[in-house]
C-alpha atoms as a PDB file:
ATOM      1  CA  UNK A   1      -5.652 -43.972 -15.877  1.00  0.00           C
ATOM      2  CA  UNK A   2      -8.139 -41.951 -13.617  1.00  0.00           C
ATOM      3  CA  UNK A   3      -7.007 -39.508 -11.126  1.00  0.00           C
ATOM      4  CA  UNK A   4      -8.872 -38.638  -8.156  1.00  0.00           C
ATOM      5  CA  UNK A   5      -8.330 -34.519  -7.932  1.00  0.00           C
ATOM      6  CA  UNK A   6      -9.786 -32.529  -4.991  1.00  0.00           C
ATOM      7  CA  UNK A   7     -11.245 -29.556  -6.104  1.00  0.00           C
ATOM      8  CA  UNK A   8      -8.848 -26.280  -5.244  1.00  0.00           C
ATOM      9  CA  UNK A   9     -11.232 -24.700  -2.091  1.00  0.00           C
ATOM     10  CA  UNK A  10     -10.844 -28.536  -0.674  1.00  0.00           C
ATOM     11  CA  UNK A  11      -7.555 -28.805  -0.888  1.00  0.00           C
ATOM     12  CA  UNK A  12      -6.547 -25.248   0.035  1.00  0.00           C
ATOM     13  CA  UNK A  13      -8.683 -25.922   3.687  1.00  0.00           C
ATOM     14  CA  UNK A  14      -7.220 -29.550   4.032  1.00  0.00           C
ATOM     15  CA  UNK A  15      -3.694 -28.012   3.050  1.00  0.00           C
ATOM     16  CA  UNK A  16      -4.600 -24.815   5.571  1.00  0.00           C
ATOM     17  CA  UNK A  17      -5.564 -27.409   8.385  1.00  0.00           C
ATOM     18  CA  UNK A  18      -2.744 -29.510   8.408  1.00  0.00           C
ATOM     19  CA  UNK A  19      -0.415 -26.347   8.701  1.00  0.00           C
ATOM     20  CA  UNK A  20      -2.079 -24.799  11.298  1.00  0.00           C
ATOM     21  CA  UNK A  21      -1.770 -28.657  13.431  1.00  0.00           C
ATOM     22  CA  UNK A  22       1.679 -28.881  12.553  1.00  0.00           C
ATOM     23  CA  UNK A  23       2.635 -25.580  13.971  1.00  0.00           C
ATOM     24  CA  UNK A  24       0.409 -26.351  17.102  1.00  0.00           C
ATOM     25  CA  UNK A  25       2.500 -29.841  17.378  1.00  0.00           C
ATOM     26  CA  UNK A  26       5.607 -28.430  16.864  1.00  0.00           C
ATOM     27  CA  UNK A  27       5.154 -25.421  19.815  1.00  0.00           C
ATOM     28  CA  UNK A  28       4.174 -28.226  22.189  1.00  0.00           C
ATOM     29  CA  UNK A  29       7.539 -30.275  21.097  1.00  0.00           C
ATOM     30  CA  UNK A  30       9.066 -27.128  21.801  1.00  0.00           C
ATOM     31  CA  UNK A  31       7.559 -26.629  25.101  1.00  0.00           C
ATOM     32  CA  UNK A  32       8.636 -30.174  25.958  1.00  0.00           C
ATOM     33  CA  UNK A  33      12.564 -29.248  25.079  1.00  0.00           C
ATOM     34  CA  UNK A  34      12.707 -31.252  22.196  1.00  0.00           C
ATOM     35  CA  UNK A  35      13.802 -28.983  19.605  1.00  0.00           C
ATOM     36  CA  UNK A  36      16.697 -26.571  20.257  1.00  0.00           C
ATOM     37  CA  UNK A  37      15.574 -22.876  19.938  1.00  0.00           C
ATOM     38  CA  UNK A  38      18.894 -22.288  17.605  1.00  0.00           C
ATOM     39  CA  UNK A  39      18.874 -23.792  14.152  1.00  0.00           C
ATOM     40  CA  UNK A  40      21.711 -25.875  12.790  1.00  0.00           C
ATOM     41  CA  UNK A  41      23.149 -25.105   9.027  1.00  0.00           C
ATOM     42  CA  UNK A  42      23.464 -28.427   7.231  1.00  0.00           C
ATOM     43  CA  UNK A  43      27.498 -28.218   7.444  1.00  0.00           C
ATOM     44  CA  UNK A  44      27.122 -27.884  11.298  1.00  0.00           C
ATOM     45  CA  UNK A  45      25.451 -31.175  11.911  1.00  0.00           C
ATOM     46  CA  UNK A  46      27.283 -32.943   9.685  1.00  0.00           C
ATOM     47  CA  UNK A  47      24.877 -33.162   6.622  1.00  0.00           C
ATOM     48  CA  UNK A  48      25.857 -31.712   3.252  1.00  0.00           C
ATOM     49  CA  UNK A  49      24.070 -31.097   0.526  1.00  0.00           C
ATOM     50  CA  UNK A  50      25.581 -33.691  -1.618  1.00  0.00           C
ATOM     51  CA  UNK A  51      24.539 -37.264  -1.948  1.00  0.00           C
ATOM     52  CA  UNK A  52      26.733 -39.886  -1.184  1.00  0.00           C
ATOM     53  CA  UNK A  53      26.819 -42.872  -3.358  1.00  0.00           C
ATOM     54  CA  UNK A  54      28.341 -43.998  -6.531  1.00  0.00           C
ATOM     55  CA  UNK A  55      30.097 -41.916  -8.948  1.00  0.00           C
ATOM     56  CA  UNK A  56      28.330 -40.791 -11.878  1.00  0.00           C
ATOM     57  CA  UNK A  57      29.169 -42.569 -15.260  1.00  0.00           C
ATOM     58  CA  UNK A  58      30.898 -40.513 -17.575  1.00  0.00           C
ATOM     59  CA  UNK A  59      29.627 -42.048 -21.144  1.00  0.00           C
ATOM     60  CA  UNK A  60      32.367 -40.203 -23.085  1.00  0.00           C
ATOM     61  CA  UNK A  61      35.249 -41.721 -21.298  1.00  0.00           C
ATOM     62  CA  UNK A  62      33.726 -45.039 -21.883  1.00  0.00           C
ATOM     63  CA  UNK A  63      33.808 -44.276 -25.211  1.00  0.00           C
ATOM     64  CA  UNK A  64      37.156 -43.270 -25.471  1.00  0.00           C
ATOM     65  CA  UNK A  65      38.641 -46.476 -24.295  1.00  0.00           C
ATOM     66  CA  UNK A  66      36.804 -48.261 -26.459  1.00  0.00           C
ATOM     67  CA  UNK A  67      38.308 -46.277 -29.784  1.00  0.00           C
ATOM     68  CA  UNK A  68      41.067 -48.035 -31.620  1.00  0.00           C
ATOM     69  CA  UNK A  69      42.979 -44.905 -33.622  1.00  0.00           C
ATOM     70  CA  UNK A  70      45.695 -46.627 -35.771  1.00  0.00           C
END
């Protein structure tokens, strides 16, 4: 059960790095037209916020039908 932990100045100048090379890659996607200069909200391209999937259990109506009350 060992974890390997950089210590906090490493990981702050890794962490720093790797911001500062995704902002340079995403201006030169920009340059190349691949990203739109106006953002889309989540409703406007079709994404919402909820999950699709199945429908959560509900453990007390489960219960409920199982209850015999005579």
């Amino acid at each position: 059960p060992w974890r390997y932990r950089w210590p906090d100045a490493v990981r702050d100048d890794v962490l720093a790095r790797l911001l500062a090379l995704n902002a340079e890659r995403y201006a030169e996607e920009e340059a190349q037209g691949l990203h739109s200069s106006k953002k889309k909200s989540a409703t406007a391209s079709g994404k919402s916020g909820r999950r699709r999937g199945r429908p959560p259990k509900n453990p007390q109506s489960s219960r409920m039908g199982s209850l015999d009350l005579r």
